[in-house]
N, C-alpha and C. Protein backbone atom coordinates (compact mmCIF):
# COMPACT_ATOMS: atom_id res chain seq x y z
N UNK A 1 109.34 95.50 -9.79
CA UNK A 1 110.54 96.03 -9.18
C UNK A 1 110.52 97.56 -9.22
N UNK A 2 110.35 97.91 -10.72
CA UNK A 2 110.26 99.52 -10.30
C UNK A 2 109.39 99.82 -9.76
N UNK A 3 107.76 99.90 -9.01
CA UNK A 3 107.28 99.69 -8.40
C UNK A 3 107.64 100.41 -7.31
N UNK A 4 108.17 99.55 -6.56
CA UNK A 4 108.49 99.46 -5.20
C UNK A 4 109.95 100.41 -5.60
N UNK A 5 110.81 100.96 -6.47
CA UNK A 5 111.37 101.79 -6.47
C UNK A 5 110.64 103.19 -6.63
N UNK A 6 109.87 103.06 -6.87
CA UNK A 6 109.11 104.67 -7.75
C UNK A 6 108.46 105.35 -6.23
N UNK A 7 108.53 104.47 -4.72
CA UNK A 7 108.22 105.19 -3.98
C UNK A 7 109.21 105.71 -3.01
N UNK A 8 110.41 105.79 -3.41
CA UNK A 8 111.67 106.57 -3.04
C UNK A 8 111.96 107.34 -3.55
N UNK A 9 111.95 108.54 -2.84
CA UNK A 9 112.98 110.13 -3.43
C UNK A 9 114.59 109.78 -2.83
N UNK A 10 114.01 109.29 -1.92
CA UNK A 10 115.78 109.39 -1.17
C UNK A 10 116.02 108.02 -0.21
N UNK A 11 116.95 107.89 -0.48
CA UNK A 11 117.41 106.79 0.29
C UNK A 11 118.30 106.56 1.59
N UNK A 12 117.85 106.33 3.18
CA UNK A 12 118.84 106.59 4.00
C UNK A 12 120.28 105.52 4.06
N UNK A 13 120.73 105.17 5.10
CA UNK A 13 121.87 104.39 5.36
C UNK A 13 121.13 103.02 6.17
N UNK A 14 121.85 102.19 5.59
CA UNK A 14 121.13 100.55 5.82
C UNK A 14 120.57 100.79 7.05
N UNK A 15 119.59 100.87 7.64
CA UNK A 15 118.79 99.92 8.90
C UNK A 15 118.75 98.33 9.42
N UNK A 16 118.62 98.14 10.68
CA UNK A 16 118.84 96.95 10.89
C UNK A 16 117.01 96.45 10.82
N UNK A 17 117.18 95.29 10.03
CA UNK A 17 115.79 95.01 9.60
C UNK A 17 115.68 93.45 10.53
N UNK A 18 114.42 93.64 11.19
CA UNK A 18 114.30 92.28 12.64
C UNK A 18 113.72 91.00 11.39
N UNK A 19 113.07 91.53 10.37
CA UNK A 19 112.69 90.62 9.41
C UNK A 19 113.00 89.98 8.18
N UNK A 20 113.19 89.08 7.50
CA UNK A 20 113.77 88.71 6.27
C UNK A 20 113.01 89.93 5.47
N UNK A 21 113.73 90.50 4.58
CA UNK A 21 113.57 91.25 3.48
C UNK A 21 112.32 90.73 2.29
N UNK A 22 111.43 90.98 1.87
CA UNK A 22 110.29 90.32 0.77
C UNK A 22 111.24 90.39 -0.76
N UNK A 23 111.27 91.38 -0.97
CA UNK A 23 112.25 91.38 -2.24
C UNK A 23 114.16 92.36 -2.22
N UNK A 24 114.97 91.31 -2.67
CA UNK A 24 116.31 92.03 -2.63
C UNK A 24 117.05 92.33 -3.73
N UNK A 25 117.49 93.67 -4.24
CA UNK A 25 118.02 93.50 -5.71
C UNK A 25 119.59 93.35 -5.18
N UNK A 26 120.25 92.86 -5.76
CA UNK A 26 121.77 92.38 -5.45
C UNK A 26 122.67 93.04 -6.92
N UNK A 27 123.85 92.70 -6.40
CA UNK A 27 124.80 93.13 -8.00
C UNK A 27 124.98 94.00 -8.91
N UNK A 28 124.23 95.04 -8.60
CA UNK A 28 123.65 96.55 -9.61
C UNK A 28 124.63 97.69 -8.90
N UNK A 29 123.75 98.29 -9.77
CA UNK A 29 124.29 100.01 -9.13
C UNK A 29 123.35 100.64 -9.33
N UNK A 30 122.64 100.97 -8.23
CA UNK A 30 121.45 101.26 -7.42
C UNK A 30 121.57 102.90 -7.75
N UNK A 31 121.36 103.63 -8.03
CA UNK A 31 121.36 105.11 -7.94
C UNK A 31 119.95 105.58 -6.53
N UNK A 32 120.68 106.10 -5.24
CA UNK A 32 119.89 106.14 -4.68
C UNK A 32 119.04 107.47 -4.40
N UNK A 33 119.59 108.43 -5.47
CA UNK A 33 118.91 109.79 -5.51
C UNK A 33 119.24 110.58 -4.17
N UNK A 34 119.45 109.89 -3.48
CA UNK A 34 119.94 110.73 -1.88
C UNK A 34 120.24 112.46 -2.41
N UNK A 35 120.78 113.03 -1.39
CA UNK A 35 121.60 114.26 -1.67
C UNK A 35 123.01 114.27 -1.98
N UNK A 36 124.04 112.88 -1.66
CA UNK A 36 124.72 112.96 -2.26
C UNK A 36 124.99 111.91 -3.98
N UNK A 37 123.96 111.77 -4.24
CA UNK A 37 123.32 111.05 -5.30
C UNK A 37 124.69 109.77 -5.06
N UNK A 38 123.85 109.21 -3.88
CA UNK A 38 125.23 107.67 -3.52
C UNK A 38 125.03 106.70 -4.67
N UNK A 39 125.57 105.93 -5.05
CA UNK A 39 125.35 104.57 -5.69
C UNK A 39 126.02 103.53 -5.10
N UNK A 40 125.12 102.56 -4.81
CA UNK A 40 125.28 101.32 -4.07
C UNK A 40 125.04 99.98 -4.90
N UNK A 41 125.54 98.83 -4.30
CA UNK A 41 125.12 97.72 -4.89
C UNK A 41 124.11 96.80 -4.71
N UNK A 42 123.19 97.14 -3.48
CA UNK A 42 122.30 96.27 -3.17
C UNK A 42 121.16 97.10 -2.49
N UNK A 43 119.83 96.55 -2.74
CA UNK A 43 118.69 97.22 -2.19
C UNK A 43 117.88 96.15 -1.74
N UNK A 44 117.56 96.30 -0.46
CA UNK A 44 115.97 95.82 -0.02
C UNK A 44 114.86 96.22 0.81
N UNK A 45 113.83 95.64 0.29
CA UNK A 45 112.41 96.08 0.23
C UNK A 45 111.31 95.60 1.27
N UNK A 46 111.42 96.10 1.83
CA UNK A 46 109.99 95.47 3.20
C UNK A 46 108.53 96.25 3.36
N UNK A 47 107.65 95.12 2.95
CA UNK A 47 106.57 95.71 3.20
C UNK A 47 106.28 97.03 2.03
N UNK A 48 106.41 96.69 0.87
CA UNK A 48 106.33 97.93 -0.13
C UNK A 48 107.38 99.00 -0.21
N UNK A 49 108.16 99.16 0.79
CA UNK A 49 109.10 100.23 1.20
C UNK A 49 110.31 99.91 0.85
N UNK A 50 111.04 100.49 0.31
CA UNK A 50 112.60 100.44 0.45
C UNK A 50 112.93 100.65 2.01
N UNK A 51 113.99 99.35 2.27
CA UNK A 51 114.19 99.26 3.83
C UNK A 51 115.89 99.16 4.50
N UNK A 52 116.28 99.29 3.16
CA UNK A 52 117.78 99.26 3.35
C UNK A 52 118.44 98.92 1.79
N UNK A 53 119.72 99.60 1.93
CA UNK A 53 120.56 100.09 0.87
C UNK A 53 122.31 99.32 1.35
N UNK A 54 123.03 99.54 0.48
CA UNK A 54 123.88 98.98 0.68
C UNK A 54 124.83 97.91 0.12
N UNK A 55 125.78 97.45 0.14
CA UNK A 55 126.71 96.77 -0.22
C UNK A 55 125.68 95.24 -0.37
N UNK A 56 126.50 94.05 -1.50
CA UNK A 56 125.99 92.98 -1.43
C UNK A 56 126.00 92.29 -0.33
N UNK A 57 126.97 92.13 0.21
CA UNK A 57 127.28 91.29 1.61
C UNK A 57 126.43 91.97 2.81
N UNK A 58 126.08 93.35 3.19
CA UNK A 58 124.97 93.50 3.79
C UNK A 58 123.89 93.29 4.07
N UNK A 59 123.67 93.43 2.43
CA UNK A 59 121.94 93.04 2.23
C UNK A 59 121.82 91.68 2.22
N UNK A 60 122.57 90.93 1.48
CA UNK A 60 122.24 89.46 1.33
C UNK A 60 122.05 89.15 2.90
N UNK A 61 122.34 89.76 4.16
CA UNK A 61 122.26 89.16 5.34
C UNK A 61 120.60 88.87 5.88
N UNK A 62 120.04 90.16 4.45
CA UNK A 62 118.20 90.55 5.28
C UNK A 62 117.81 89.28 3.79
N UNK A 63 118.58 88.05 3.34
CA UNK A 63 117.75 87.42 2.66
C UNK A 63 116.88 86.12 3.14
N UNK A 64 116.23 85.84 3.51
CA UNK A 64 115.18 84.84 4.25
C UNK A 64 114.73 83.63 3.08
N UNK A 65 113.88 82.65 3.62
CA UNK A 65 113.93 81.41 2.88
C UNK A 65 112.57 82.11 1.74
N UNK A 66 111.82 83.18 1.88
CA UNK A 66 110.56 83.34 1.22
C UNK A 66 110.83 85.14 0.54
N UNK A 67 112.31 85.43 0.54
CA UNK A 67 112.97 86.58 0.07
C UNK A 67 113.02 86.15 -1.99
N UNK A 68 112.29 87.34 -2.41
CA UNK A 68 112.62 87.37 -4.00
C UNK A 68 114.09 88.03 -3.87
N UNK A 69 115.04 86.96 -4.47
CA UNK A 69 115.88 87.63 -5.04
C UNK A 69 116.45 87.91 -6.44
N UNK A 70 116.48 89.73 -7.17
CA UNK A 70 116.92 89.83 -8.28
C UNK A 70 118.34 90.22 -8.59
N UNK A 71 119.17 89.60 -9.24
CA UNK A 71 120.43 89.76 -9.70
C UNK A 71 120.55 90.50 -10.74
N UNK A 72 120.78 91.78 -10.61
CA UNK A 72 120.97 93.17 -11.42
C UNK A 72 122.04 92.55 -12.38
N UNK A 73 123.11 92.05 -12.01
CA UNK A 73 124.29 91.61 -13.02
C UNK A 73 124.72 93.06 -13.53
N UNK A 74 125.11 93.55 -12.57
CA UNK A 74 126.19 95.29 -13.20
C UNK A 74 124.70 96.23 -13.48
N UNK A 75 123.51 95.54 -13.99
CA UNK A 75 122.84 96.81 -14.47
C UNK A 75 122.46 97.77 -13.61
N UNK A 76 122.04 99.19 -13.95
CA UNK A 76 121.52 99.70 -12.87
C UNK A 76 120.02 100.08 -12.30
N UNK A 77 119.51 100.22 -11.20
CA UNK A 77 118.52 100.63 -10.71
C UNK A 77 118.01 102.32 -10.07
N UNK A 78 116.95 102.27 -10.81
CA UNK A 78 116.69 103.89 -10.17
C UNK A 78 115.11 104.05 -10.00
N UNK A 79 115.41 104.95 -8.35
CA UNK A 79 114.25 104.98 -8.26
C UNK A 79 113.29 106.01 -9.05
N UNK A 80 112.18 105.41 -8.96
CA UNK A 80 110.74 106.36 -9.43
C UNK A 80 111.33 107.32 -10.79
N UNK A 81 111.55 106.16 -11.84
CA UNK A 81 111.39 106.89 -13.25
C UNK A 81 110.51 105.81 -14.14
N UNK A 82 109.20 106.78 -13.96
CA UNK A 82 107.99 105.76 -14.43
C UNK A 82 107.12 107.13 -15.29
N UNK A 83 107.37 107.40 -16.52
CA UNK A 83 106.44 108.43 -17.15
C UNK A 83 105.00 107.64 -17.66
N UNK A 84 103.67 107.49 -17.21
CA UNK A 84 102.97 107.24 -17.63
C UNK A 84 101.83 107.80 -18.55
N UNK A 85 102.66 109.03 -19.35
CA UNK A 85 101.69 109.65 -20.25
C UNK A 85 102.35 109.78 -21.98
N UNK A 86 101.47 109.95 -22.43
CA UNK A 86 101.85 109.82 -24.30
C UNK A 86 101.46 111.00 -24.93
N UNK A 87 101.84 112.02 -25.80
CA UNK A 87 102.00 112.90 -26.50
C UNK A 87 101.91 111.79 -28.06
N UNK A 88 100.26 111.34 -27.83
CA UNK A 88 99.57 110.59 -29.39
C UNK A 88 99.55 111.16 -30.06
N UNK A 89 98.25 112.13 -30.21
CA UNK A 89 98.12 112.78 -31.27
C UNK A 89 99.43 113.78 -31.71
N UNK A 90 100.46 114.36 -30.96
CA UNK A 90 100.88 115.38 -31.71
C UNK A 90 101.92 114.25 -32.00
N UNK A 91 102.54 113.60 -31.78
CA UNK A 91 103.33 112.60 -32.04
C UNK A 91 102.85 112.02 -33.66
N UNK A 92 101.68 111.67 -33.59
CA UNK A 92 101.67 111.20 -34.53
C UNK A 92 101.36 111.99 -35.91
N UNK A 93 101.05 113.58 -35.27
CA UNK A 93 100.54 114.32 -36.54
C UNK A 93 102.17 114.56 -36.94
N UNK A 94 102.96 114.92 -35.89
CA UNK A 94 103.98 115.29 -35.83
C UNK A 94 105.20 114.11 -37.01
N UNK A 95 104.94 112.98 -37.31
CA UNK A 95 105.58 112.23 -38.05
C UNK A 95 104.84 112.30 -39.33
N UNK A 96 103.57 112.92 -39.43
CA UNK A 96 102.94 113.16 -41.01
C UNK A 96 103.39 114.24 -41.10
N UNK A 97 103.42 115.15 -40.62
CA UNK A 97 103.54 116.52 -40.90
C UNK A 97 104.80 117.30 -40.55
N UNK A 98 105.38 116.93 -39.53
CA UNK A 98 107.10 117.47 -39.38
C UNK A 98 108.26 117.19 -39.68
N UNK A 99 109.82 117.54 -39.65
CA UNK A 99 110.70 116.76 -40.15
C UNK A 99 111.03 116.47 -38.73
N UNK A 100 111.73 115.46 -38.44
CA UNK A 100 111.80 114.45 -37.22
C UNK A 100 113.19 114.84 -37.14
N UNK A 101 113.47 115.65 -36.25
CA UNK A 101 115.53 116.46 -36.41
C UNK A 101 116.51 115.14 -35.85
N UNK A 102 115.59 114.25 -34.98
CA UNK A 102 116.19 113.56 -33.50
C UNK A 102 117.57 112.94 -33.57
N UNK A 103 117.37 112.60 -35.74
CA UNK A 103 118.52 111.77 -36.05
C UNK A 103 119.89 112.85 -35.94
N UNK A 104 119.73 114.38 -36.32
CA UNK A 104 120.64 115.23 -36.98
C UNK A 104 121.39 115.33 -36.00
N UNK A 105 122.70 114.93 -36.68
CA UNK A 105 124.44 115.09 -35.61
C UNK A 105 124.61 116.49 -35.52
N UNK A 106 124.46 117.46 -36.66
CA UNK A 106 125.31 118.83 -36.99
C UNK A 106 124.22 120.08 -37.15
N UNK A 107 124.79 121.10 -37.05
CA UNK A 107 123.48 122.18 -37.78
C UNK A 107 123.05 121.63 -39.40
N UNK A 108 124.75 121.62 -40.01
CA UNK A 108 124.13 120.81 -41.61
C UNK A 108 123.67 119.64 -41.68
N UNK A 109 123.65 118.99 -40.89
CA UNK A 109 121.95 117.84 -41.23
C UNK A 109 120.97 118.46 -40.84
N UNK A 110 120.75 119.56 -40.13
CA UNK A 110 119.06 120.09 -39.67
C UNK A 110 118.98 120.99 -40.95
N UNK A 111 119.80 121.56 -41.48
CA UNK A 111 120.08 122.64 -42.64
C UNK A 111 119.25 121.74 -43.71
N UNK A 112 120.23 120.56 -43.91
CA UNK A 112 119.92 119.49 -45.36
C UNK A 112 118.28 119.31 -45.00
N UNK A 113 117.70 118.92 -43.48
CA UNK A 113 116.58 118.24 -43.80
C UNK A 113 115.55 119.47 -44.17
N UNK A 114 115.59 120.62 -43.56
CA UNK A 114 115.34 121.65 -43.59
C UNK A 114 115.09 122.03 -45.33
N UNK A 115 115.93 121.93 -46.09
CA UNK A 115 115.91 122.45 -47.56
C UNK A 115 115.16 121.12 -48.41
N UNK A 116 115.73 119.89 -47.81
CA UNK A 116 114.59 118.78 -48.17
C UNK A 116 113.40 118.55 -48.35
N UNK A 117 112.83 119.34 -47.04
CA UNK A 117 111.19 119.35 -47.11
C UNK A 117 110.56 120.65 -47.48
N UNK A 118 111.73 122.03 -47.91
CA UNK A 118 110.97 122.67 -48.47
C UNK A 118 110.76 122.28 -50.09
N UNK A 119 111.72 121.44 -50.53
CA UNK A 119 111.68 121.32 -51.89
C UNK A 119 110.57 120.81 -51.89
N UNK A 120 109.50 120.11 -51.15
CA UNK A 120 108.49 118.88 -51.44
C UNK A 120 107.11 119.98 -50.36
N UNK A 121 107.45 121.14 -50.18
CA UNK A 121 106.12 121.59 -49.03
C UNK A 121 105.37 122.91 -50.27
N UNK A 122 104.29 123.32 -50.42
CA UNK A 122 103.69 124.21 -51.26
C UNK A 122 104.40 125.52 -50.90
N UNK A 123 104.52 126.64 -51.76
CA UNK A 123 105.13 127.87 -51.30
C UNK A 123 103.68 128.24 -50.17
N UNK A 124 104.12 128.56 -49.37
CA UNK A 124 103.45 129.82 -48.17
C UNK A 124 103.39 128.59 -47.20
N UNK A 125 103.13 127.34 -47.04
CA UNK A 125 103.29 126.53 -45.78
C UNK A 125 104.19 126.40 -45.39
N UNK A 126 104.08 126.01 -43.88
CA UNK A 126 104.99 126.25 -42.74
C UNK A 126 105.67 125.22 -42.58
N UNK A 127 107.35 125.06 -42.70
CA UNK A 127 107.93 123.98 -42.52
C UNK A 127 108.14 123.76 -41.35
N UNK A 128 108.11 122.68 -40.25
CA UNK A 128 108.01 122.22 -38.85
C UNK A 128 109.08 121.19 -38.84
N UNK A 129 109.66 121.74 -37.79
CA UNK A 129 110.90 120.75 -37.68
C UNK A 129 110.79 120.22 -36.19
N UNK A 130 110.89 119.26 -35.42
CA UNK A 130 110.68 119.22 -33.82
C UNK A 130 111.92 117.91 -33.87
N UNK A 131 112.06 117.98 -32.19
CA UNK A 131 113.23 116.43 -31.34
C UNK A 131 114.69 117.04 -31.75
N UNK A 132 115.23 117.80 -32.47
CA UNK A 132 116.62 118.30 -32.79
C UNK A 132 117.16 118.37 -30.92
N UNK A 133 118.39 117.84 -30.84
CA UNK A 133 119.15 118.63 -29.57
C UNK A 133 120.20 119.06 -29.62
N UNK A 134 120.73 120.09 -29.93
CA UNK A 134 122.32 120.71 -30.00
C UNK A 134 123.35 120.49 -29.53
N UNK A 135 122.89 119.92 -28.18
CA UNK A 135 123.62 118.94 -27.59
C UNK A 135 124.26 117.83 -27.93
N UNK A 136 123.66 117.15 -28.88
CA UNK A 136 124.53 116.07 -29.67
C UNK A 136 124.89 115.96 -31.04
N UNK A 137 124.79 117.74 -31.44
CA UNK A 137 125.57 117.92 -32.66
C UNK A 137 127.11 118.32 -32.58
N UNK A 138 127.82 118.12 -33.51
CA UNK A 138 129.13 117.56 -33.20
C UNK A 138 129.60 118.78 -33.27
N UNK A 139 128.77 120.42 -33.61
CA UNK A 139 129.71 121.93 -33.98
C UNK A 139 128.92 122.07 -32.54
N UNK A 140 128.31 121.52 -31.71
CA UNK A 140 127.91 122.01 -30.40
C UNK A 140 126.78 123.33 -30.18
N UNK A 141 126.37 123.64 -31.52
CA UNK A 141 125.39 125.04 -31.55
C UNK A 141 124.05 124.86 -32.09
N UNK A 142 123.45 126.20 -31.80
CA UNK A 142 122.54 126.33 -32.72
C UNK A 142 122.45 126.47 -34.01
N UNK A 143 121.52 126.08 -35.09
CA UNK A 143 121.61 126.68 -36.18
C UNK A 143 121.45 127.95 -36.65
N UNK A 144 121.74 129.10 -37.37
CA UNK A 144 121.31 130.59 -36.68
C UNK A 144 120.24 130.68 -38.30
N UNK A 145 119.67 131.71 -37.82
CA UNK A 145 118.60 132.69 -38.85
C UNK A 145 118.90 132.22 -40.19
N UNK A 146 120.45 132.50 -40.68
CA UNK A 146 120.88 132.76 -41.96
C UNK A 146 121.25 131.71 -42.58
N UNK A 147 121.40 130.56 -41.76
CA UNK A 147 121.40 129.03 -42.52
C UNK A 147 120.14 128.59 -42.94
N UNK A 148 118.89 128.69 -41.89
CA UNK A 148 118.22 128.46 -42.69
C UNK A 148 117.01 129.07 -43.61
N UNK A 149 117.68 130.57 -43.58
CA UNK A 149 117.12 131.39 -44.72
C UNK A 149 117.58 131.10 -46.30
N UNK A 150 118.55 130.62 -46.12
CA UNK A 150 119.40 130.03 -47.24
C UNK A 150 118.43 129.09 -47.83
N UNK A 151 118.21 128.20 -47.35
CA UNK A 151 117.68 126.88 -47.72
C UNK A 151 116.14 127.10 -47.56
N UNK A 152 115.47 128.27 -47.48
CA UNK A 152 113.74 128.33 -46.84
C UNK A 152 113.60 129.60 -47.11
N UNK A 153 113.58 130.17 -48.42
CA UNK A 153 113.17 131.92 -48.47
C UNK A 153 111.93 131.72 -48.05
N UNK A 154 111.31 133.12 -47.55
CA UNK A 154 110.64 133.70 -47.06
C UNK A 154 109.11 133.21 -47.77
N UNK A 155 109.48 132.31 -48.88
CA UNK A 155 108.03 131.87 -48.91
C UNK A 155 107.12 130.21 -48.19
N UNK A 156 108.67 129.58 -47.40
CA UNK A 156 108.42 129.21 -46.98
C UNK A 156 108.43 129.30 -45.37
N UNK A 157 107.83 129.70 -44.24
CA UNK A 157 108.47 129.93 -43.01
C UNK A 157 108.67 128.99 -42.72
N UNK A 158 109.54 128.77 -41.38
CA UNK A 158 110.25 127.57 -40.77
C UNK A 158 109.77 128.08 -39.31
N UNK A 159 109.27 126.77 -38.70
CA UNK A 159 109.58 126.82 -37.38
C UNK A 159 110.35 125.73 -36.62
N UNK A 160 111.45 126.07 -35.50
CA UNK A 160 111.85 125.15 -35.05
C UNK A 160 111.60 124.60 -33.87
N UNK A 161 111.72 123.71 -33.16
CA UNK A 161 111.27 123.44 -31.45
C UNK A 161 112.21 122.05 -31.08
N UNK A 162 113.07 122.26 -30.38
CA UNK A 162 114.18 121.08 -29.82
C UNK A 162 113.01 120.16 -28.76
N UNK A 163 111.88 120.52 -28.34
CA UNK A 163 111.27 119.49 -27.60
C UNK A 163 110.54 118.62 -28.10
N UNK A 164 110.39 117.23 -27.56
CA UNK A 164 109.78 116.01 -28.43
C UNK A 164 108.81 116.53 -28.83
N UNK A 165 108.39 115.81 -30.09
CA UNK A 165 106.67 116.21 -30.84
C UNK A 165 105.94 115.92 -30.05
């Protein structure tokens, strides 16, 4: 199914299709990426292509006796979000060797984990913190310089990076 979504950027307004549809998703909410980023309830697929968009009662009209049909049931569909690459190695050095922020709500949980792993890192190595997003800490900020100089004198440096390991 995603598939045959991942080759849509954009989606036009239903077409009249002379053929039964090969596969139809029904019941969802289709995000069709368009320009006015529409969401619809029904999609179908001809010939590899997305071939029409639209309401259930539309589409069910392009369903034929040899039509796959999938019943979204409320969930939704979107096209072409298919990442097929892995960040292994730093990922994985990154869980031996960094503190993992991804869980921290606040600056003081990045603070706490922050003073955590200097208690346990040799003086002069570099504490690594990565995945933090500020975005879903609940004071809405960054942590600044002086929090975590507090918790990391100068014999330990700190580096931080909000992007995945």
């Amino acid at each position: 199914m995603i598939r045959h979504l991942m080759a849509a950027t954009a989606l036009l307004a239903t077409p009249a299709l002379a053929v039964p549809a090969d596969t139809v998703l029904l019941h969802g909410r289709i995000i069709t990426a368009d320009a006015k980023d529409s969401v619809v309830q029904a999609l179908a697929i001809s010939g590899g292509k997305i071939a029409a968009v639209g309401t259930d009662a539309a589409i069910q009209k392009l369903v034929g006796p040899n039509t796959k049909v999938i019943d979204l049931k409320g969930r939704a569909a979107t096209p072409g979000l298919i990442d097929t690459h892995a960040h292994i190695l730093s990922t994985g050095l990154g869980e031996l060797n960094q503190i993992a922020l991804g869980g921290a709500r606040s600056v003081e949980d990045m603070v706490a984990a922050v003073k955590a792993r200097v208690a346990t890192t040799p003086k002069g190595q570099w504490v690594l913190g990565v995945g933090w997003d500020e975005g879903k800490f609940a004071d809405g900020r960054y942590p600044t310089a002086a929090e975590l100089d507090a918790v990391s004198p100068c014999a330990w440096p700190v580096r931080k990076s909000n992007s995945a390991p």
